[in-house]
Protein backbone atom coordinates (compact mmCIF):
# COMPACT_ATOMS: atom_id res chain seq x y z
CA UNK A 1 35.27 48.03 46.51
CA UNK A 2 37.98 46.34 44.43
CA UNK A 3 40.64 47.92 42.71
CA UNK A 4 43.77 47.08 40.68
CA UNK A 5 47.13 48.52 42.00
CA UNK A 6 50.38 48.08 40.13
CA UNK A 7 53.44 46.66 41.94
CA UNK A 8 55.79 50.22 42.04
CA UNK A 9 58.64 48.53 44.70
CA UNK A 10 59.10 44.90 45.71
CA UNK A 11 61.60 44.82 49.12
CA UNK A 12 63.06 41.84 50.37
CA UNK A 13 62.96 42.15 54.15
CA UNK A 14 64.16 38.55 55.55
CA UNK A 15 64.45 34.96 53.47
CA UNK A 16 60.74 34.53 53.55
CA UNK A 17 59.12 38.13 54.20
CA UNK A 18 58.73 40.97 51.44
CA UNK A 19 57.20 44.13 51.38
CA UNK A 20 55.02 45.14 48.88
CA UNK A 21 54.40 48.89 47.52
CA UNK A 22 52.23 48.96 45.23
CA UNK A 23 50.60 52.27 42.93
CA UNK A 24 47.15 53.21 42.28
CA UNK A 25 46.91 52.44 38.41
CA UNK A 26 44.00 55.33 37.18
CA UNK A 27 43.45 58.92 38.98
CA UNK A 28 40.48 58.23 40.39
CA UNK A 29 40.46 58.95 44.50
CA UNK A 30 41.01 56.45 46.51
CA UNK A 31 39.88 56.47 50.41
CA UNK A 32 42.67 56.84 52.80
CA UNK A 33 43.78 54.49 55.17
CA UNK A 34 43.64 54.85 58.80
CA UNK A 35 47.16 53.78 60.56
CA UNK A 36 46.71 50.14 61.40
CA UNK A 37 43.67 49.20 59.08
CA UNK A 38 44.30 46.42 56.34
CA UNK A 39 43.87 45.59 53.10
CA UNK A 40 42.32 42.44 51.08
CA UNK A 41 44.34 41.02 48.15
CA UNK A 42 42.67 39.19 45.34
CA UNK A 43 45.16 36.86 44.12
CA UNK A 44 44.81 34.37 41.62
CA UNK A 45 45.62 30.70 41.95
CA UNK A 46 47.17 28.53 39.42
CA UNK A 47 43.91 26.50 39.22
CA UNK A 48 41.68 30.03 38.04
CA UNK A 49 40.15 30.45 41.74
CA UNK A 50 40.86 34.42 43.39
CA UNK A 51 41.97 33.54 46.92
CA UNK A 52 41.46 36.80 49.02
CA UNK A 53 43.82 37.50 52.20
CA UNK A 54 44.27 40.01 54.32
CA UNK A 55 47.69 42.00 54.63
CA UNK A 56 48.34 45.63 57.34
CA UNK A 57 49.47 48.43 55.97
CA UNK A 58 52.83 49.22 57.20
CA UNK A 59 53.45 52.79 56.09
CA UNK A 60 51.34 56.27 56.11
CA UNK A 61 49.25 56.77 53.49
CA UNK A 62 49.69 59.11 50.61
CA UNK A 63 46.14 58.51 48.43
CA UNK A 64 48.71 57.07 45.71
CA UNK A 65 50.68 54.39 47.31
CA UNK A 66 49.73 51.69 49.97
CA UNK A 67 52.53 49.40 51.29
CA UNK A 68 52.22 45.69 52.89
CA UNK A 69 54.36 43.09 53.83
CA UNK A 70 53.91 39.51 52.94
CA UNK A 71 55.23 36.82 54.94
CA UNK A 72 55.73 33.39 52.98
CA UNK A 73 54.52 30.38 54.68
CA UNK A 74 56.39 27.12 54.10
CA UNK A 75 54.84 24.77 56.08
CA UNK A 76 57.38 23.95 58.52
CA UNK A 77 55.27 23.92 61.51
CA UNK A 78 51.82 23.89 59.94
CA UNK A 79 50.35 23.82 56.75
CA UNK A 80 51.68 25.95 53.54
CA UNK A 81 50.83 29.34 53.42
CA UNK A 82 49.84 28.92 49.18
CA UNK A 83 48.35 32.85 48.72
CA UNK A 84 51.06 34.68 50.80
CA UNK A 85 54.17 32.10 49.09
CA UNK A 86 52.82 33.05 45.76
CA UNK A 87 52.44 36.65 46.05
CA UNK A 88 56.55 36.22 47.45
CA UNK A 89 57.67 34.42 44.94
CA UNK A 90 55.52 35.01 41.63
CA UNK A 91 54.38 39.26 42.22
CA UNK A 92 56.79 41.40 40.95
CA UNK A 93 57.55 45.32 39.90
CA UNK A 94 55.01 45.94 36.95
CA UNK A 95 52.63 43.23 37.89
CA UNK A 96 48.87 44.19 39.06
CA UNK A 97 47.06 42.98 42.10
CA UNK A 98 43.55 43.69 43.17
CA UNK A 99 42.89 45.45 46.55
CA UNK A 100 39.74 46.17 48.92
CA UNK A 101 39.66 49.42 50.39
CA UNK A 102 41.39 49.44 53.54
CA UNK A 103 39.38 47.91 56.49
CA UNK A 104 40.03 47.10 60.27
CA UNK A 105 38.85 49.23 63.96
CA UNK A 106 42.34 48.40 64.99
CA UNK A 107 43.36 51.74 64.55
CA UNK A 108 45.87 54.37 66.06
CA UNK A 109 44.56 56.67 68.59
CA UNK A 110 46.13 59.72 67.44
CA UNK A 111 44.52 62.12 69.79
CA UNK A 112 47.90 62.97 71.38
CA UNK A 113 47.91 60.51 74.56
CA UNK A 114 50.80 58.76 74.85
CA UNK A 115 51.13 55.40 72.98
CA UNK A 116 52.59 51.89 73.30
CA UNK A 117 53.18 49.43 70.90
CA UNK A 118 53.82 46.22 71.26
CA UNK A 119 54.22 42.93 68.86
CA UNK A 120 55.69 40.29 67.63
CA UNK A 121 56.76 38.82 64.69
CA UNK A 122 54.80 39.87 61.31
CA UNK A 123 52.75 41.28 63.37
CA UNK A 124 54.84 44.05 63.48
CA UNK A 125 53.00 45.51 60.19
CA UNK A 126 50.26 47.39 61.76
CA UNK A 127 52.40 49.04 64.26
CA UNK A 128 54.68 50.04 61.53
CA UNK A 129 52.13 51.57 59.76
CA UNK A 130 50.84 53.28 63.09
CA UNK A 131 54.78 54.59 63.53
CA UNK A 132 55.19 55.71 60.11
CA UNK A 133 52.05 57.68 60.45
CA UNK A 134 53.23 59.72 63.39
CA UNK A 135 56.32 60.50 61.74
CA UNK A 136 54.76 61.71 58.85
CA UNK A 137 52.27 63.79 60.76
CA UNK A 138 55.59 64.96 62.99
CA UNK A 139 54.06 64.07 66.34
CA UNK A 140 55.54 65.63 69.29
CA UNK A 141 54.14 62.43 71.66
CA UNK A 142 56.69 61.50 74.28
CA UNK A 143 56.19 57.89 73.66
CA UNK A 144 59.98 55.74 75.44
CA UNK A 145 60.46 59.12 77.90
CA UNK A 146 57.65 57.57 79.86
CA UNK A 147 58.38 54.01 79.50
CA UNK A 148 61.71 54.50 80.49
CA UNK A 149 60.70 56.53 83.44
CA UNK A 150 58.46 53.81 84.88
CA UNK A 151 60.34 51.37 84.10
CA UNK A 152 63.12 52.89 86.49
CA UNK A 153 60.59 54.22 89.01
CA UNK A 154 59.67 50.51 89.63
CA UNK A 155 63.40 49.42 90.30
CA UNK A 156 64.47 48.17 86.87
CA UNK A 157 68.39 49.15 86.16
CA UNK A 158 68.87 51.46 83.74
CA UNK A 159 71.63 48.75 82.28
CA UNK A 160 68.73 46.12 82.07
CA UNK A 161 66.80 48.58 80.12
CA UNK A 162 67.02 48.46 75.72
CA UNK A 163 65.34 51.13 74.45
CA UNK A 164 65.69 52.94 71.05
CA UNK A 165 64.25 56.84 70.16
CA UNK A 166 63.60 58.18 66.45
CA UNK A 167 64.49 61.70 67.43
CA UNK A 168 65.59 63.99 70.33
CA UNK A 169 65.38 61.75 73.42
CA UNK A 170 64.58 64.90 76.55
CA UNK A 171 65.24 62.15 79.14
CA UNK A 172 67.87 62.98 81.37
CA UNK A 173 69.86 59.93 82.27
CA UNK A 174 70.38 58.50 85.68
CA UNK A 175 73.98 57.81 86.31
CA UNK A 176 73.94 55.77 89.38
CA UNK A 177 71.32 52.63 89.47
């Protein structure tokens, strides 16, 4: 179930988020993750305890390389985050960290229906994975066409509408609202 991963890329996304990519560290196989599913780090504390937490996997997987972004909790509004301000400030490229196999039913539905994604926050992770596993599988799904579309058909100005496409965007624009 557990298995040590070497730190490969350490990205500093904001002040107090970083993404993780870390490398399998032997050749044996590892199971693929499904787009949304997670991951338990085994981190250990000053003290000698392993503190286990759960991060998403925000990119496709390769069977090599699993990516996760840690967001560092300082206790402004609530109590410190300790695990997830460690692994920010204290895990870096060349250091090891022990992994679960990726877990979660939270997974994308890639049977080729339309999808929608919404989040907020760090909780932007799993969707991120669930995106960067339709790119990498070059999915044709006409995700914003639709959204657009309804969001018009139901009287919202085209103006009032923020919307970005990865790719060819076959919507043909309204020019009068």
């Amino acid at each position: 179930m557990w298995r040590t991963w070497e730190v490969a890329r350490r990205i500093p996304e904001t002040d107090d988020v970083v993404t993780f990519v870390v490398r399998r560290v032997d050749d044996r196989l590892v199971r693929h993750s499904l787009p949304g599913q997670y991951v338990t780090a085994l981190m250990p504390m000053p003290d000698g305890v392993r503190q286990p937490r759960q991060y998403s996997l925000s990119h496709a997987d390769d069977g090599r390389h699993r990516q996760f972004s840690v967001k560092g909790v300082h206790g402004d509004d609530g109590p410190r985050g300790e695990v997830s301000t460690l692994m920010c400030q204290d895990l870096h490229v060349g250091d090891r960290v022990t992994l679960s196999a990726p877990y979660g039913d939270v997974v994308l539905d890639d049977s080729g229906r339309p999808v929608v994604f919404a989040s907020a926050g760090i909780g932007v992770a799993p969707m991120a994975g669930m995106l960067s596993h339709l790119v990498t599988a070059e999915s044709g799904l006409p995700f914003m066409r639709y959204v657009r579309g309804a969001l018009i058909e139901r009287d919202v100005a085209s103006r009032d509408i923020r919307y970005e496409v990865f790719g060819p965007d076959l919507w043909q624009a309204d020019v009068e609202d």
